[in-house]
N, C-alpha and C. Protein backbone atom coordinates (compact mmCIF):
# COMPACT_ATOMS: atom_id res chain seq x y z
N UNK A 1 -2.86 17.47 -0.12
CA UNK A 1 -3.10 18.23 1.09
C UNK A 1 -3.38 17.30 2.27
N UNK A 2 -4.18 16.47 2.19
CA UNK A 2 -5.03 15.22 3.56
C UNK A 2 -3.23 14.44 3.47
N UNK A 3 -2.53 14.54 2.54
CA UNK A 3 -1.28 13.52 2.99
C UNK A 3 0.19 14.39 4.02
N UNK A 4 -0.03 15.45 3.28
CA UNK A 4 0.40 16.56 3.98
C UNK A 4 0.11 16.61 5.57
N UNK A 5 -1.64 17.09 5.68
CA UNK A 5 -1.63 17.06 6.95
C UNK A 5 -1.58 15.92 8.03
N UNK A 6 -1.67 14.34 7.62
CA UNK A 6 -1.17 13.36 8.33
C UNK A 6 0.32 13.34 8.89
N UNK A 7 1.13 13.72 7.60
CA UNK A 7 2.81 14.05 8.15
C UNK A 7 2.68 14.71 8.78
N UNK A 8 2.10 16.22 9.13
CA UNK A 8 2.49 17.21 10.03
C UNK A 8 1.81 16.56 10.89
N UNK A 9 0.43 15.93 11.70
CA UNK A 9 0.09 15.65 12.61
C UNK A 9 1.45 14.50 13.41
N UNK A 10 1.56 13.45 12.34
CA UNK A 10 2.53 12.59 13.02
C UNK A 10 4.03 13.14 13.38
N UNK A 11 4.50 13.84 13.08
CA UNK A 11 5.21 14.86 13.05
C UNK A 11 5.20 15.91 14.33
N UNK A 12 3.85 16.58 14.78
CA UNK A 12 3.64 17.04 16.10
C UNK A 12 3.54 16.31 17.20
N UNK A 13 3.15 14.62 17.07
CA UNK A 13 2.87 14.15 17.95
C UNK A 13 4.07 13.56 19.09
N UNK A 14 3.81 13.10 20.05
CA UNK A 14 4.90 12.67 20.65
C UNK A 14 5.54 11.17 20.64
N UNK A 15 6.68 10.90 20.58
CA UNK A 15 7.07 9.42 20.85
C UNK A 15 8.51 9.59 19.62
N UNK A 16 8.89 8.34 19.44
CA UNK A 16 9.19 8.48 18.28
C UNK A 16 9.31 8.84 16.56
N UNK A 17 10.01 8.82 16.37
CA UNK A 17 9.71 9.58 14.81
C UNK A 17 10.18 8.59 13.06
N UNK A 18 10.19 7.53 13.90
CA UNK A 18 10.74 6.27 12.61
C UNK A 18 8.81 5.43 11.94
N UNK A 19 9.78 4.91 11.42
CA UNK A 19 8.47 3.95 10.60
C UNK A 19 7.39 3.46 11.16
N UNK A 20 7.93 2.49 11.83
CA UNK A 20 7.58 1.35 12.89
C UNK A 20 6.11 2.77 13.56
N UNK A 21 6.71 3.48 13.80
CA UNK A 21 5.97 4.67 14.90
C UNK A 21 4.71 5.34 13.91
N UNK A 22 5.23 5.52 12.50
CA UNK A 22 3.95 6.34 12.13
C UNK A 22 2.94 4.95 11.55
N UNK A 23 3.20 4.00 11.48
CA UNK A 23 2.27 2.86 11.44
C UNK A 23 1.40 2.96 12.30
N UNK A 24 1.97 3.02 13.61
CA UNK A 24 1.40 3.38 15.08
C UNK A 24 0.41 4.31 15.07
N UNK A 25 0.49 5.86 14.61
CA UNK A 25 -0.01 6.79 14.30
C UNK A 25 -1.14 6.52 13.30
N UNK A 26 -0.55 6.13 12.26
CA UNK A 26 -1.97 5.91 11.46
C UNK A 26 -3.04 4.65 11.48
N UNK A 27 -2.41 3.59 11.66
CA UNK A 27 -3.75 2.52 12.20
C UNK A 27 -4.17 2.60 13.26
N UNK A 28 -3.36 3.40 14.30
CA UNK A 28 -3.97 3.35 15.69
C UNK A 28 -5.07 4.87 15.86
N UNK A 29 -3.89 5.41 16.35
CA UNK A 29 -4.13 7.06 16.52
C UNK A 29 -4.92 7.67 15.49
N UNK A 30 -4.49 7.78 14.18
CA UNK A 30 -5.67 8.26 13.72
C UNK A 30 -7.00 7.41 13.08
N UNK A 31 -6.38 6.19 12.83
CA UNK A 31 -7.71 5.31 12.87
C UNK A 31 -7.75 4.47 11.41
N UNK A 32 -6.64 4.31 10.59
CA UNK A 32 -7.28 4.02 9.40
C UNK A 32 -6.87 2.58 9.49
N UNK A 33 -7.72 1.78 8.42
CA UNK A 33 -8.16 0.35 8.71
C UNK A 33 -8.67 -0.42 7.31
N UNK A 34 -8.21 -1.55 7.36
CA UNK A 34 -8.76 -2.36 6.22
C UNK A 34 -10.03 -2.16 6.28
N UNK A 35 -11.29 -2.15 5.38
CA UNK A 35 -12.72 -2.18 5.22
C UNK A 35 -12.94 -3.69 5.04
N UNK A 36 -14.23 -3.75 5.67
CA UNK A 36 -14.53 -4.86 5.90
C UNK A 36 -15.82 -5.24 4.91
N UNK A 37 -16.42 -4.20 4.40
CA UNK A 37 -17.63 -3.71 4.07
C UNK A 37 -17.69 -3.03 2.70
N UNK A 38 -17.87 -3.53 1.62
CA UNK A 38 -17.82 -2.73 0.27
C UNK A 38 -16.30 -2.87 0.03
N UNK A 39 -15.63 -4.38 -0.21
CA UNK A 39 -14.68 -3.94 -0.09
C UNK A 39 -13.85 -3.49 -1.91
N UNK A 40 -15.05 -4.09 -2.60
CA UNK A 40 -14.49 -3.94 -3.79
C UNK A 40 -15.39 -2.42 -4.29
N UNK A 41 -15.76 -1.64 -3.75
CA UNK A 41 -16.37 -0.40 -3.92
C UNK A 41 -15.03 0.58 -5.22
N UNK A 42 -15.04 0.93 -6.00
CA UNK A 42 -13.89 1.35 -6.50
C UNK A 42 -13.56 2.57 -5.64
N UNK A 43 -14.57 3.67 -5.12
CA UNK A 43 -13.53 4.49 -3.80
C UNK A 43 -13.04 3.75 -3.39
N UNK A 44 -12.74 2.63 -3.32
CA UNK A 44 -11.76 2.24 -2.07
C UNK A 44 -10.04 2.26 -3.06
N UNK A 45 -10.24 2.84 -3.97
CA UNK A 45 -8.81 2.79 -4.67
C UNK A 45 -8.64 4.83 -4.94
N UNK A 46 -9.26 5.51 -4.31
CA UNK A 46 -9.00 6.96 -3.78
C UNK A 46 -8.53 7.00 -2.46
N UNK A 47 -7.00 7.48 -2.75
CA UNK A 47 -6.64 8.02 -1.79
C UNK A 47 -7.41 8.98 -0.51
N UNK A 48 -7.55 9.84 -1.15
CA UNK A 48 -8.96 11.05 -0.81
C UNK A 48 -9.98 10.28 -0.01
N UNK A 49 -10.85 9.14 -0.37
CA UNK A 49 -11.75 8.58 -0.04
C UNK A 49 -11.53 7.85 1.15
N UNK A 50 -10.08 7.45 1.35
CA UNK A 50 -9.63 6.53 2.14
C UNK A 50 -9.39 7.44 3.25
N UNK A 51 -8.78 8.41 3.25
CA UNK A 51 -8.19 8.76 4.10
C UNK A 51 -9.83 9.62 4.72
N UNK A 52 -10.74 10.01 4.39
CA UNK A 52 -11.92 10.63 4.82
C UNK A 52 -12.70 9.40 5.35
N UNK A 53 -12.78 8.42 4.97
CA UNK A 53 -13.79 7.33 5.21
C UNK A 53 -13.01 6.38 6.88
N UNK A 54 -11.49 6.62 6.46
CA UNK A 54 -10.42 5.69 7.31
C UNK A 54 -10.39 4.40 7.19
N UNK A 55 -11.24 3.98 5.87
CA UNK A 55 -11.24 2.59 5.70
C UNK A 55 -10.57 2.56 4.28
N UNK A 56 -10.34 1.73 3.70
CA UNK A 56 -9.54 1.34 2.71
C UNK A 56 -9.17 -0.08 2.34
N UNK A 57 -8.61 -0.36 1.26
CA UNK A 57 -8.34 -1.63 0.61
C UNK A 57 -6.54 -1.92 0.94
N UNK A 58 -5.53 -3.15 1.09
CA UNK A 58 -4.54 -3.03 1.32
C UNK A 58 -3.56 -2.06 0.30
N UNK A 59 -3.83 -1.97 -0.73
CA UNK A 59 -2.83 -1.24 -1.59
C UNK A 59 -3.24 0.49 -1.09
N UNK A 60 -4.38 0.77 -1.13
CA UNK A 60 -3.96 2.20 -1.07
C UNK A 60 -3.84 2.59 0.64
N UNK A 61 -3.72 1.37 1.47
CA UNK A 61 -3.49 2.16 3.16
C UNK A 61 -2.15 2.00 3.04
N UNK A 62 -1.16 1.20 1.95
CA UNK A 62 -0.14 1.42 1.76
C UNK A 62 0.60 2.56 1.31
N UNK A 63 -0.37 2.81 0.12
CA UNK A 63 0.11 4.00 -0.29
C UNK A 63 0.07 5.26 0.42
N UNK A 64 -0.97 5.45 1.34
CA UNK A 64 -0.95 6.47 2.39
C UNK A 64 0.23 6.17 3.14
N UNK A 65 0.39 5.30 3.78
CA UNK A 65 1.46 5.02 4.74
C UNK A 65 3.06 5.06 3.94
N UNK A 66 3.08 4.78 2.60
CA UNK A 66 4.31 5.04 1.88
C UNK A 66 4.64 6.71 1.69
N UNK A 67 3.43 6.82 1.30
CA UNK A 67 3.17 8.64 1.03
C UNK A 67 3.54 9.82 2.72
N UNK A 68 2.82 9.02 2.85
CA UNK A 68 3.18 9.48 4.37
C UNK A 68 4.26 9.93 4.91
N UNK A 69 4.99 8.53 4.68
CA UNK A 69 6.46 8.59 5.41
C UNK A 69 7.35 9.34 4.63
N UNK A 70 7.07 9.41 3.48
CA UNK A 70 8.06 9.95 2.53
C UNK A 70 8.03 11.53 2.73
N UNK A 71 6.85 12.24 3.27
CA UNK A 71 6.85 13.91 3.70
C UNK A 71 7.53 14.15 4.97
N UNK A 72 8.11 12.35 5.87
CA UNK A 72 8.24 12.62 7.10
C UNK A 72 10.35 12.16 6.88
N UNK A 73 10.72 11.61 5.58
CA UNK A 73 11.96 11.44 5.25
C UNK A 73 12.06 9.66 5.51
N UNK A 74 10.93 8.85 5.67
CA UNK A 74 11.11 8.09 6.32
C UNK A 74 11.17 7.09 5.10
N UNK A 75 11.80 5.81 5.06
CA UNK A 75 12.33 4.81 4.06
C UNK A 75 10.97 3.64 4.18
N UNK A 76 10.15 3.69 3.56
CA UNK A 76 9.05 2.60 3.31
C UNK A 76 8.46 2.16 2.00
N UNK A 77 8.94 0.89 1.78
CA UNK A 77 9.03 0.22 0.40
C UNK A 77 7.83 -0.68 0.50
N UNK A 78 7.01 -0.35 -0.81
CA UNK A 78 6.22 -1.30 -0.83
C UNK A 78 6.36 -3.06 -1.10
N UNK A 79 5.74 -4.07 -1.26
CA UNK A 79 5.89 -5.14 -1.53
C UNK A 79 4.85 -5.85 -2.06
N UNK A 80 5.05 -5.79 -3.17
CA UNK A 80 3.78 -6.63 -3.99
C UNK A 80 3.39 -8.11 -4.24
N UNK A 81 2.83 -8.70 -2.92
CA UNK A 81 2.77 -9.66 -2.46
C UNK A 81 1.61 -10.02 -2.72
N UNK A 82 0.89 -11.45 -3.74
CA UNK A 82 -0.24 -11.27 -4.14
C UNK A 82 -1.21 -11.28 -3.70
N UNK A 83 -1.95 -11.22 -4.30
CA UNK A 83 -3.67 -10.73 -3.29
C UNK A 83 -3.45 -9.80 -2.22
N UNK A 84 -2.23 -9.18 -1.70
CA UNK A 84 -2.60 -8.83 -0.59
C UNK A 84 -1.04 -7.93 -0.94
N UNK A 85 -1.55 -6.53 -0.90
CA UNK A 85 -0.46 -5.82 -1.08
C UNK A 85 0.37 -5.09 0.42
N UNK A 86 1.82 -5.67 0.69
CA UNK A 86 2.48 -4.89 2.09
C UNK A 86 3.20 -4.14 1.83
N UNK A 87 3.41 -3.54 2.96
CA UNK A 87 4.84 -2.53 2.59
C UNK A 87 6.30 -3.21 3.86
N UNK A 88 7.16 -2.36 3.38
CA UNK A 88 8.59 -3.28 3.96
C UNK A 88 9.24 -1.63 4.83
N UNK A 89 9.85 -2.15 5.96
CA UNK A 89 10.50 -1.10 6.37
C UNK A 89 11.77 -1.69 7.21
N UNK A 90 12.74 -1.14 7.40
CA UNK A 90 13.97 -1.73 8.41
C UNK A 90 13.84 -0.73 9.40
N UNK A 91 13.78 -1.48 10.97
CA UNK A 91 13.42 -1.00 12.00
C UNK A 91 13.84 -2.20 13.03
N UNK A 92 14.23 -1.43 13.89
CA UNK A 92 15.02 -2.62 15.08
C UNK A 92 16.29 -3.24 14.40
N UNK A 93 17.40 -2.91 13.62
CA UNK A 93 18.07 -3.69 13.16
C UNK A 93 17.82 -4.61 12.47
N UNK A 94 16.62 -4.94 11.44
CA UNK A 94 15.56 -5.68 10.45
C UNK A 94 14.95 -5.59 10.02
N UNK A 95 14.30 -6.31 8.80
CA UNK A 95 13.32 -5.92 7.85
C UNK A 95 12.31 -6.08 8.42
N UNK A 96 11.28 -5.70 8.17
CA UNK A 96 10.18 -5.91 9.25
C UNK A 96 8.70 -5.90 7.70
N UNK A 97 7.94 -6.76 7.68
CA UNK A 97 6.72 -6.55 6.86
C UNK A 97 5.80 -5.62 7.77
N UNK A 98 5.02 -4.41 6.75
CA UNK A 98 4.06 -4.18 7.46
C UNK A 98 2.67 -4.31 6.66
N UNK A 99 1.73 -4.69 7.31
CA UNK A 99 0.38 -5.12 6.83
C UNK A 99 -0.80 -4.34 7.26
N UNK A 100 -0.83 -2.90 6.80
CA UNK A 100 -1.73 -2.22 6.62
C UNK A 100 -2.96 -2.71 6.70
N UNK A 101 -3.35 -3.21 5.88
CA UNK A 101 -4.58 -3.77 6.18
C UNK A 101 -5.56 -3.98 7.32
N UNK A 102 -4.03 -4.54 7.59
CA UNK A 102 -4.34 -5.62 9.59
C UNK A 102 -4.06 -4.63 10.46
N UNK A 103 -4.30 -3.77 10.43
CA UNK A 103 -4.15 -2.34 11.47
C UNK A 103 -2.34 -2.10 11.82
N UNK A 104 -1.44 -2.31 10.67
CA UNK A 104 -0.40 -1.55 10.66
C UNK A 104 0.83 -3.26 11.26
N UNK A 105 -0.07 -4.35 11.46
CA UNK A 105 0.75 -5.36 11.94
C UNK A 105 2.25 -5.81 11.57
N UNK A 106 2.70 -5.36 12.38
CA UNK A 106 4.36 -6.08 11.77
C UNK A 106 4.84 -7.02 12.53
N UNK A 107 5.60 -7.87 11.13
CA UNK A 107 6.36 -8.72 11.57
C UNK A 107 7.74 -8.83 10.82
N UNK A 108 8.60 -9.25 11.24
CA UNK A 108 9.96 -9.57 10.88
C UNK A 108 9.63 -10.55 9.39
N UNK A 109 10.81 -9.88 8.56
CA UNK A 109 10.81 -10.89 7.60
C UNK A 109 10.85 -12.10 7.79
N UNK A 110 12.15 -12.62 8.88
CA UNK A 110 12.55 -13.62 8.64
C UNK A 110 11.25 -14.27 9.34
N UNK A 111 10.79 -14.33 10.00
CA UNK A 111 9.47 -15.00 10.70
C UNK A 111 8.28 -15.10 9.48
N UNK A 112 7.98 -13.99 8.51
CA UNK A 112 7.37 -14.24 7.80
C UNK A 112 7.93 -15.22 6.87
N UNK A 113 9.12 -15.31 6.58
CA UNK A 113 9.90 -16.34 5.22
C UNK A 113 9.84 -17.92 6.10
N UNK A 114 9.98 -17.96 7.24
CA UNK A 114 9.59 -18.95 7.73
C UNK A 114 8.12 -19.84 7.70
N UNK A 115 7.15 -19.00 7.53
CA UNK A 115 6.30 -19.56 7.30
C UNK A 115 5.57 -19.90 6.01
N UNK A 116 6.65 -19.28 4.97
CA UNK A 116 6.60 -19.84 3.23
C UNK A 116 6.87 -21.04 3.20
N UNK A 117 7.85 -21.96 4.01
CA UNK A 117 8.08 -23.51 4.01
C UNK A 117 8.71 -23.30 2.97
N UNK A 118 8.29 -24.27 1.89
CA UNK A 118 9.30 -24.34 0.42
C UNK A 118 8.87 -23.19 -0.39
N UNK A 119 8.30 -22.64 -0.31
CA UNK A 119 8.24 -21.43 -0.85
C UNK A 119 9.16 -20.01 -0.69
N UNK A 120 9.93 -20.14 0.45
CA UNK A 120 10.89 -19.44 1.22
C UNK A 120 11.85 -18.24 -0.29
N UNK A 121 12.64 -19.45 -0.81
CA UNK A 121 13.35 -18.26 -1.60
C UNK A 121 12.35 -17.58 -2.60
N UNK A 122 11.66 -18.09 -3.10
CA UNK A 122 10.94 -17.14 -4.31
C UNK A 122 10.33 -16.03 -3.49
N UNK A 123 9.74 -16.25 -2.46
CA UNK A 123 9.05 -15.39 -1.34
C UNK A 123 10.18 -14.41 -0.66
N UNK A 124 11.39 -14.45 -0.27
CA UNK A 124 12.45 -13.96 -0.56
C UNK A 124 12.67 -12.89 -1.87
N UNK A 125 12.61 -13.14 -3.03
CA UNK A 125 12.76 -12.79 -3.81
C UNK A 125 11.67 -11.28 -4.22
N UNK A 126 10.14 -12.10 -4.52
CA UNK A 126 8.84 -11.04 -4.51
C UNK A 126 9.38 -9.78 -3.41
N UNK A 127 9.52 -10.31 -1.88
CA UNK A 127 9.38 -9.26 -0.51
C UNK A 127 10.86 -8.74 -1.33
N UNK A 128 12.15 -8.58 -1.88
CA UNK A 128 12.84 -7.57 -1.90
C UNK A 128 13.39 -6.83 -3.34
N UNK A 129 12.18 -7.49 -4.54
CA UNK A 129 11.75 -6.84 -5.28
C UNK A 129 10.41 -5.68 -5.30
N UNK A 130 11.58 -4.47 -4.58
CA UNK A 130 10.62 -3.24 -4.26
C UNK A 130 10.08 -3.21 -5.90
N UNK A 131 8.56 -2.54 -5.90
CA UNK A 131 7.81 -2.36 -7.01
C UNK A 131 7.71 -0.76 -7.87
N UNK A 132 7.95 -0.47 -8.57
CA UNK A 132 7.99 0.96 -9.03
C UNK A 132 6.97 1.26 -9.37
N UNK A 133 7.14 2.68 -9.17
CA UNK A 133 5.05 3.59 -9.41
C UNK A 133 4.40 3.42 -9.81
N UNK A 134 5.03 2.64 -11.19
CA UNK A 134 3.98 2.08 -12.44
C UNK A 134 3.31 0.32 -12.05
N UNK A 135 3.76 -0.02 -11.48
CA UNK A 135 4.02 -1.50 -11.03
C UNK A 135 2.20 -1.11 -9.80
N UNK A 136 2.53 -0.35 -9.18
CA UNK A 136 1.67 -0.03 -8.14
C UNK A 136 0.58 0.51 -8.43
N UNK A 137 0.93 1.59 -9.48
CA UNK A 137 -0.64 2.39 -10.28
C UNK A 137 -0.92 0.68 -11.50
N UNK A 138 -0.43 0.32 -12.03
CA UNK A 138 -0.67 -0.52 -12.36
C UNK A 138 -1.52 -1.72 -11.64
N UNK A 139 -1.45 -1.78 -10.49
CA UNK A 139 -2.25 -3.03 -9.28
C UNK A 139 -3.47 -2.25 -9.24
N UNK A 140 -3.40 -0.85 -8.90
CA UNK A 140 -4.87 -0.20 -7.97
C UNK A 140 -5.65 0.18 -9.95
N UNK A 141 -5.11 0.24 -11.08
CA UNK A 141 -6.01 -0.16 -12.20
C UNK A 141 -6.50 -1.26 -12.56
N UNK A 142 -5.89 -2.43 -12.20
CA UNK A 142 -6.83 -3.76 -12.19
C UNK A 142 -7.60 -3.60 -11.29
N UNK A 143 -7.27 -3.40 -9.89
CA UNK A 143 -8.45 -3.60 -8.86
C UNK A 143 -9.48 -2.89 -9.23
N UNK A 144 -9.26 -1.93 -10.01
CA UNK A 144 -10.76 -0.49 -10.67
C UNK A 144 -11.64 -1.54 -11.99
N UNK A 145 -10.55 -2.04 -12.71
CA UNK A 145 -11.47 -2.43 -13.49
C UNK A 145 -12.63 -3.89 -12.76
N UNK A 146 -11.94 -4.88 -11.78
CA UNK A 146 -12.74 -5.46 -10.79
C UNK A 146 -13.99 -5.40 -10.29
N UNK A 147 -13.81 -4.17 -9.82
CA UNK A 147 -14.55 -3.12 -9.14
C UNK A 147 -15.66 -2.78 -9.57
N UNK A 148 -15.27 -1.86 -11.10
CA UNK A 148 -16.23 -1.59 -11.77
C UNK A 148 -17.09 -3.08 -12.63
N UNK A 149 -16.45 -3.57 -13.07
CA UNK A 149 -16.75 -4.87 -13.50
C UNK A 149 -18.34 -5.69 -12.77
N UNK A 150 -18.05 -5.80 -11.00
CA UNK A 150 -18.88 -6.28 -10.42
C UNK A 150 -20.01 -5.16 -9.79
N UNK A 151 -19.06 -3.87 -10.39
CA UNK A 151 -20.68 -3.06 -10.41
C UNK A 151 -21.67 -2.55 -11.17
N UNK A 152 -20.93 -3.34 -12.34
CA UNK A 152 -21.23 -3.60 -13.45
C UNK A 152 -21.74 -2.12 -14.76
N UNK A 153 -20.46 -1.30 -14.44
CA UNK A 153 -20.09 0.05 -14.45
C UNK A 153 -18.96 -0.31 -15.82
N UNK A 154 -19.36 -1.13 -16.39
CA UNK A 154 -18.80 -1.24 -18.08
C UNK A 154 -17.93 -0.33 -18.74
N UNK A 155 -18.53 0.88 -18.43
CA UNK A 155 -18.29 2.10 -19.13
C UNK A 155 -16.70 2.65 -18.59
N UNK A 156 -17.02 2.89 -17.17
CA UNK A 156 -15.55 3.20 -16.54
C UNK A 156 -14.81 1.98 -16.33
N UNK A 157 -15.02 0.42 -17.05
CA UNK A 157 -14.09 -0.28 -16.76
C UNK A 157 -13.86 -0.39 -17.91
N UNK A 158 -13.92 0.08 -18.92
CA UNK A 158 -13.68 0.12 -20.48
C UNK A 158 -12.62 1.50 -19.92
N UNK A 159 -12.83 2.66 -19.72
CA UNK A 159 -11.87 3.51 -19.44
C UNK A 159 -10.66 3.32 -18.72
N UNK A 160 -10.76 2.39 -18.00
CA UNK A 160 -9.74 2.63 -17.27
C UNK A 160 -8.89 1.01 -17.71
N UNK A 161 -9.43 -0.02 -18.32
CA UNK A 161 -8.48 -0.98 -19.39
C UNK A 161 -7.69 0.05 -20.50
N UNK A 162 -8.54 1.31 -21.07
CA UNK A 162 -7.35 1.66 -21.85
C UNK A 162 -6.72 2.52 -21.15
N UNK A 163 -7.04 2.96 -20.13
CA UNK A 163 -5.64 3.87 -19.35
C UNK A 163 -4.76 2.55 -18.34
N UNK A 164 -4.94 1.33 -18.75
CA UNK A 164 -3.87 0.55 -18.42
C UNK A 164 -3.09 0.31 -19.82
N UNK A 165 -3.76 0.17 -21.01
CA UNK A 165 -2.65 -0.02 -22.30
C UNK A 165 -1.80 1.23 -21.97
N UNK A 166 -2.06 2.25 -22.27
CA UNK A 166 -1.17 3.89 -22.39
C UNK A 166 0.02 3.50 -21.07
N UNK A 167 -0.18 2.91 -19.74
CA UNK A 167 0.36 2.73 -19.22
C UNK A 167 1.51 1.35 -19.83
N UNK A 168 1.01 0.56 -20.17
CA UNK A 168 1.84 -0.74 -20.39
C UNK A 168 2.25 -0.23 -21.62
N UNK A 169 2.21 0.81 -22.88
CA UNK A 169 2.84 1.96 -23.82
C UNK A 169 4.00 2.49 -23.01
N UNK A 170 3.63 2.63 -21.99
CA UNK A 170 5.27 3.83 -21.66
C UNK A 170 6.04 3.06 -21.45
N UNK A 171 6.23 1.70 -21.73
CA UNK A 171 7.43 1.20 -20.96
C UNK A 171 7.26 -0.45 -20.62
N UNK A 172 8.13 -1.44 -20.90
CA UNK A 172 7.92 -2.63 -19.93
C UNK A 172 8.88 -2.34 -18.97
N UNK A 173 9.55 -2.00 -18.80
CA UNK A 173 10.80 -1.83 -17.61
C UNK A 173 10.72 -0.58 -16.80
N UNK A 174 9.21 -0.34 -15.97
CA UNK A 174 9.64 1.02 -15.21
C UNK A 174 10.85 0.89 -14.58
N UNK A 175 11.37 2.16 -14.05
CA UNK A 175 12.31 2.66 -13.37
C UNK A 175 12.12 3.31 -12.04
N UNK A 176 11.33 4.05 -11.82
CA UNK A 176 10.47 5.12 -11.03
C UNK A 176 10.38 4.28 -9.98
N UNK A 177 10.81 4.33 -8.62
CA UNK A 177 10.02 3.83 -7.33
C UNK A 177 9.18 4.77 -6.59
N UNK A 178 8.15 4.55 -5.78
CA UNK A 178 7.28 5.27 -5.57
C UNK A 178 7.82 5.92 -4.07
């Protein structure tokens, strides 16, 4: 429903109606933002929580912003870039990284692959190996067990290691993009 009504707001609003624009909309206009503060809190891996609080961790302001676009028809691929999860969109005639986190910051691939140095093709490679659902629910269940770990919440990080086996059970080769 809270993802719902972000599409229809960005959706009523005025300006354009592409990617690049509801980035605009949601780190700006409506406000949501990397947390600076609690950042390993495990709400910060609820959607729900994120979008009520407007703060969040990089993977799930992605996932809002992936979720988002997708009620609005719009093409936004995540990129599982380590420590620090982006999403990818083509806009202006180019790929463009966007970094949620950093209040929706984009930049051009090629400017970002430029600054891999020798790292360039493998970095190449990660940014256009889009990640599938499982790949992604798979990231925001490590970050839980983390989470819980340093809050020393044993119990739900014992739960949620075995709802990562059942997950790594269905499959080594998801298929599913998110």
């Amino acid at each position: 429903r809270l993802l719902d009504e972000l599409a229809e707001a960005f959706g009523a609003s005025d300006g354009p109606r592409d990617a690049l624009a509801l980035a605009n909309f949601l780190f700006e206009t409506f406000g949501l933002k990397g947390t600076q503060e609690n950042y390993h809190d495990p709400r910060n891996s609820s959607l729900r929580h994120v979008i009520e609080t407007k703060q969040g961790i990089p993977i799930t302001l992605a996932c809002i912003y992936m979720l988002t676009g997708r009620r609005r028809n719009l093409d936004i691929r995540g990129c599982n870039w380590p420590s620090h999860f982006l999403t990818r969109v083509f806009a202006n005639g180019t790929w463009m990284l966007v970094d949620c986190f950093n209040g929706g910051h984009a930049l051009d691939q090629e400017s970002f692959l430029k600054m891999q140095g020798p790292s360039r093709e493998a970095a190449l490679l990660m940014i256009e190996d889009e990640p599938a659902a499982e790949i992604i629910l798979a990231r925001v269940l490590h970050n839980l067990v983390r989470a819980y770990r340093q809050y020393e919440d044993n119990e739900q990080a014992e739960f949620i290691i075995e709802l990562l086996k059942d997950l790594k059970k269905q499959g080594a080769k998801p298929q599913r993009k998110l």
